[in-house]
Every structure is written in C-alpha cells, then in structure tokens.
PDB file of N, CA and C in Angstrom:
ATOM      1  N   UNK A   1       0.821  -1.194   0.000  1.00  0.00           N
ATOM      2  CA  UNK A   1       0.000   0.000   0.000  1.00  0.00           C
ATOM      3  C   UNK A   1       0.869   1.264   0.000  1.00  0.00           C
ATOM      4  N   UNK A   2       2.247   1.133   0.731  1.00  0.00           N
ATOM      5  CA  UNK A   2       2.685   2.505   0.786  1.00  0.00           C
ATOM      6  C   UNK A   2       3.867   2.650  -0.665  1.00  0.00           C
ATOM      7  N   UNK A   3       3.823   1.950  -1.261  1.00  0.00           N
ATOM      8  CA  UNK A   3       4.344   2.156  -2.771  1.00  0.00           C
ATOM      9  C   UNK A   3       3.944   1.696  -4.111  1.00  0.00           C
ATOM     10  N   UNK A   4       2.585   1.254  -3.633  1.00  0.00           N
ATOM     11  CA  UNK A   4       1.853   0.636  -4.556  1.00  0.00           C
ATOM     12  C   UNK A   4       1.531   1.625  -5.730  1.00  0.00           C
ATOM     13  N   UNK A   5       1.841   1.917  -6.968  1.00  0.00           N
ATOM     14  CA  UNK A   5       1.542   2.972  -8.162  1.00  0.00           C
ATOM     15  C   UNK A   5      -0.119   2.717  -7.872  1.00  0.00           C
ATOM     16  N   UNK A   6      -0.696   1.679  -7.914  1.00  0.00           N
ATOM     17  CA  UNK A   6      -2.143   1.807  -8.132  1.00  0.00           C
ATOM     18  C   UNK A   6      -2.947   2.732  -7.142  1.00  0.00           C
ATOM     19  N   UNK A   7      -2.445   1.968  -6.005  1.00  0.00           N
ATOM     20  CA  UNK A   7      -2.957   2.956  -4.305  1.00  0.00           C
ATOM     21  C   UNK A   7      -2.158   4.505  -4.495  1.00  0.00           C
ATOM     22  N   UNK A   8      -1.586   4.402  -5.377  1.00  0.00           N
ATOM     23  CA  UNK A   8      -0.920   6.173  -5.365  1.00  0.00           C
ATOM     24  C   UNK A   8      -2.158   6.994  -6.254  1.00  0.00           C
ATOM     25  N   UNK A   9      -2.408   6.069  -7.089  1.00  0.00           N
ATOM     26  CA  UNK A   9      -3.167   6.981  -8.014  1.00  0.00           C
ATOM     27  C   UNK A   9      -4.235   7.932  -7.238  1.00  0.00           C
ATOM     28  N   UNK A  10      -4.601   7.170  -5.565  1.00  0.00           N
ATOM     29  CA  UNK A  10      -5.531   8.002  -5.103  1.00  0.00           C
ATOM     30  C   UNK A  10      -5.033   9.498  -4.946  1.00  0.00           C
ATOM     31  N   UNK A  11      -4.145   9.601  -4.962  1.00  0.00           N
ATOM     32  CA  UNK A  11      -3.215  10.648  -4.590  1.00  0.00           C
ATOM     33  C   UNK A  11      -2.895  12.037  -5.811  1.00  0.00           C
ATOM     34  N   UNK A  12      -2.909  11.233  -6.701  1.00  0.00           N
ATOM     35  CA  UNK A  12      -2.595  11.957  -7.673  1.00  0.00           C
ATOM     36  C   UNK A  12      -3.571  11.468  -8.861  1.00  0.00           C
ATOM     37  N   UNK A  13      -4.636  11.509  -8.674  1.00  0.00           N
ATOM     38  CA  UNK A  13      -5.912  11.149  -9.719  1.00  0.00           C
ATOM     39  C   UNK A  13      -6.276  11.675 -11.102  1.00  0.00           C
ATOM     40  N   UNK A  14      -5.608  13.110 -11.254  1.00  0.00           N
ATOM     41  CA  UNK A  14      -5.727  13.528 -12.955  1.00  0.00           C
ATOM     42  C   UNK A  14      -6.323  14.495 -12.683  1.00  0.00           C
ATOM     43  N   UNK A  15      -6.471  15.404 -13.812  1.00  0.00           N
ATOM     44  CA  UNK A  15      -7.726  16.645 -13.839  1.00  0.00           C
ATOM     45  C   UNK A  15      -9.207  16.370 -13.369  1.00  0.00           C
ATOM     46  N   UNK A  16      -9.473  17.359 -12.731  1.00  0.00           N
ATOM     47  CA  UNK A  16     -11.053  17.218 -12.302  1.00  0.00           C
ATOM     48  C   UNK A  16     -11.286  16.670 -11.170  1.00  0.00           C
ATOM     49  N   UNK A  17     -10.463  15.466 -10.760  1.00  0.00           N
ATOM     50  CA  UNK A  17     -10.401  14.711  -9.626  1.00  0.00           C
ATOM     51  C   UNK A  17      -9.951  14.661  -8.234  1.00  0.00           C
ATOM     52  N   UNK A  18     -10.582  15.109  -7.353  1.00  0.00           N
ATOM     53  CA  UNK A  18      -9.477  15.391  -6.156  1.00  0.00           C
ATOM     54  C   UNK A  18      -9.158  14.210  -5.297  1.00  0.00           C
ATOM     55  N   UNK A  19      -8.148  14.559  -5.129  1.00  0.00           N
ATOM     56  CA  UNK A  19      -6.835  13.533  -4.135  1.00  0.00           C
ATOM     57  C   UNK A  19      -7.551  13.252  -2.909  1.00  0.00           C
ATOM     58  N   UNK A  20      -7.386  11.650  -2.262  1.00  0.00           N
ATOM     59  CA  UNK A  20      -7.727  11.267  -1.458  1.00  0.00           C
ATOM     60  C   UNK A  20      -7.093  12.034   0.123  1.00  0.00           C
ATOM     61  N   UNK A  21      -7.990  12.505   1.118  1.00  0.00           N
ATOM     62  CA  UNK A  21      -6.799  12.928   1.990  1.00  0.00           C
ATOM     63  C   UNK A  21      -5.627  12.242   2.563  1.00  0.00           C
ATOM     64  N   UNK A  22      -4.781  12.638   3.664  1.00  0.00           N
ATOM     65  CA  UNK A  22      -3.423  12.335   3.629  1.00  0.00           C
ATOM     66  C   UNK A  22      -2.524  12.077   3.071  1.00  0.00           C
ATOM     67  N   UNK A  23      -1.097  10.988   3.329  1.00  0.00           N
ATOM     68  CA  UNK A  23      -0.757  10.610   2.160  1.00  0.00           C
ATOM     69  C   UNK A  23      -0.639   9.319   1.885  1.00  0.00           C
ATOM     70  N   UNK A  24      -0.359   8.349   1.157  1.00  0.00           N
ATOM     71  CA  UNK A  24      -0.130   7.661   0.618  1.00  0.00           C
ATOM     72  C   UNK A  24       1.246   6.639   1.452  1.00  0.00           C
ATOM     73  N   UNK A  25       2.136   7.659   2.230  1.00  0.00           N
ATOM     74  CA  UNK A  25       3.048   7.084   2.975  1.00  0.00           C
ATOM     75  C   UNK A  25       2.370   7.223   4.873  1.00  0.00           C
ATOM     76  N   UNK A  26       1.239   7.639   4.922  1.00  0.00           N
ATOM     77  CA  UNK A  26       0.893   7.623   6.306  1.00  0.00           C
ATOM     78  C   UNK A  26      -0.466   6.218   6.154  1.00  0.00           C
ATOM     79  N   UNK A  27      -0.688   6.289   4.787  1.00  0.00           N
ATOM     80  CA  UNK A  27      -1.423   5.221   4.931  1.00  0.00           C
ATOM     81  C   UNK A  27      -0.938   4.066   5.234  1.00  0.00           C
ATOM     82  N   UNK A  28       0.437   3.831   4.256  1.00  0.00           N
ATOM     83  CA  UNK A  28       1.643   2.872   4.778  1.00  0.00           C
ATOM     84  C   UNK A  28       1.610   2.523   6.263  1.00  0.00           C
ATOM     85  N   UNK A  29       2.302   3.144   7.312  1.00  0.00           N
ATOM     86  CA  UNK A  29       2.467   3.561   8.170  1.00  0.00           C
ATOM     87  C   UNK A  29       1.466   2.894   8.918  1.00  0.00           C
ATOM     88  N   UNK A  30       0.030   3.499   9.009  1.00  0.00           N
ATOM     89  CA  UNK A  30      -1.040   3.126   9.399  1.00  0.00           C
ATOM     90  C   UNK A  30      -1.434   1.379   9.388  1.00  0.00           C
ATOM     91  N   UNK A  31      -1.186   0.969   8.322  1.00  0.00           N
ATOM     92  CA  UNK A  31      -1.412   0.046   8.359  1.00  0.00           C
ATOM     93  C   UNK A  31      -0.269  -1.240   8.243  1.00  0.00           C
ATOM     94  N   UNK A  32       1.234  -0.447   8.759  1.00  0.00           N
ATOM     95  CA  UNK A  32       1.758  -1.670   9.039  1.00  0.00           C
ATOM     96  C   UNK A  32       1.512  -1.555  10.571  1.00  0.00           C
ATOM     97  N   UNK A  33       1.809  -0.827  11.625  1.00  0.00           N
ATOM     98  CA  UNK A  33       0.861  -0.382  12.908  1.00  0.00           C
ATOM     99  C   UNK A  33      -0.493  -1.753  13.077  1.00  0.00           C
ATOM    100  N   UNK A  34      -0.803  -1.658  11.363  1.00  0.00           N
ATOM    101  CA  UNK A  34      -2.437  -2.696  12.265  1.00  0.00           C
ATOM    102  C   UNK A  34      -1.599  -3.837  12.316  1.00  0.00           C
ATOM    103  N   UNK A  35      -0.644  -4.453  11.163  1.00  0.00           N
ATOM    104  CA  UNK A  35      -0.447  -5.608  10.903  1.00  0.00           C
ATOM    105  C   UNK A  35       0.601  -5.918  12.148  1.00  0.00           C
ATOM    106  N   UNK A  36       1.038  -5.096  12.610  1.00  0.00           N
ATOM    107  CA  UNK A  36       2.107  -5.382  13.625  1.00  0.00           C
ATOM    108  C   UNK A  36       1.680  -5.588  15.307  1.00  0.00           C
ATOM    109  N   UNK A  37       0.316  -5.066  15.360  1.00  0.00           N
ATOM    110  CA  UNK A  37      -0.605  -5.449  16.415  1.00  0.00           C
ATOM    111  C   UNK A  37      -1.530  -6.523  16.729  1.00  0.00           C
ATOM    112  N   UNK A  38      -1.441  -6.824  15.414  1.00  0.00           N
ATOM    113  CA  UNK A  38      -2.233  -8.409  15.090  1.00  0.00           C
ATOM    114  C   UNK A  38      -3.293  -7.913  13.869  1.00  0.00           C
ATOM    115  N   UNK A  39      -3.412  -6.823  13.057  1.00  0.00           N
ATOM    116  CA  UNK A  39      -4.319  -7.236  12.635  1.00  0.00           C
ATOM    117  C   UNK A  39      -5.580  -7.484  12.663  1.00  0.00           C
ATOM    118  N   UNK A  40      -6.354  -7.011  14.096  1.00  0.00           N
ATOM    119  CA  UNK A  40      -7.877  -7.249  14.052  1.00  0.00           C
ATOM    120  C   UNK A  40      -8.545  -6.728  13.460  1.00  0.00           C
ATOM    121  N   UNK A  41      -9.540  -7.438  12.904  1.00  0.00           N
ATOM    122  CA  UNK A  41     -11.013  -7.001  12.318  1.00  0.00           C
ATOM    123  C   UNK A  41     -12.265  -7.122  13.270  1.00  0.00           C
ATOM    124  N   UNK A  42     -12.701  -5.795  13.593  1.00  0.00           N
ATOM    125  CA  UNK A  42     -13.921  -5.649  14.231  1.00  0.00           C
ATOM    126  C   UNK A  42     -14.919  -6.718  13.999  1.00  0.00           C
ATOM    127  N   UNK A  43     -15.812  -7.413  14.472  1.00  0.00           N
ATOM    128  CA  UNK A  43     -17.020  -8.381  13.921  1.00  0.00           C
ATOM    129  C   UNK A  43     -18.481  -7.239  13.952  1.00  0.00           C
ATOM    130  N   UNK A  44     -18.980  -7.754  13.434  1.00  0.00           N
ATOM    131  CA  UNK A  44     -20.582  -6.752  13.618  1.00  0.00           C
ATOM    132  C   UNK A  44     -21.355  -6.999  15.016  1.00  0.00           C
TER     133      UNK A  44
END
C-alpha cells in the first residue's frame, strides 16, 4: 500500500479529480501499525 503505483493513483488522480486525503506514505504507516498489532477485524 505505501508504494503501490495503483494505491498512489488516489493521490494523484488527474484533472477534475481530487486527491484522497493524507498521504499515501501515512497510509503505509497506518497500516503496518495494524499488521504489527495483530491485525484485528472488528465483527458486527
């Protein structure tokens, strides 16, 4: 996710289109944080 060209595109999307907030390297970040905590998924 944090160098993925595809997951970047949120970032930099083209004319007309606005950019997902933050960045692209805090999303990184963020989610090695989950994977390094275990990873949980909420249940309903």
């Amino acid at each position: 996710m944090a160098e993925d060209v595809l997951v970047g595109w949120g970032w930099d999307p083209g004319p007309g289109l606005e950019p997902v907030p933050g960045t692209q390297r805090a999303l990184g970040e963020l989610i090695r944080a989950w994977i390094d905590t275990g990873a949980a998924c909420p249940s309903p």
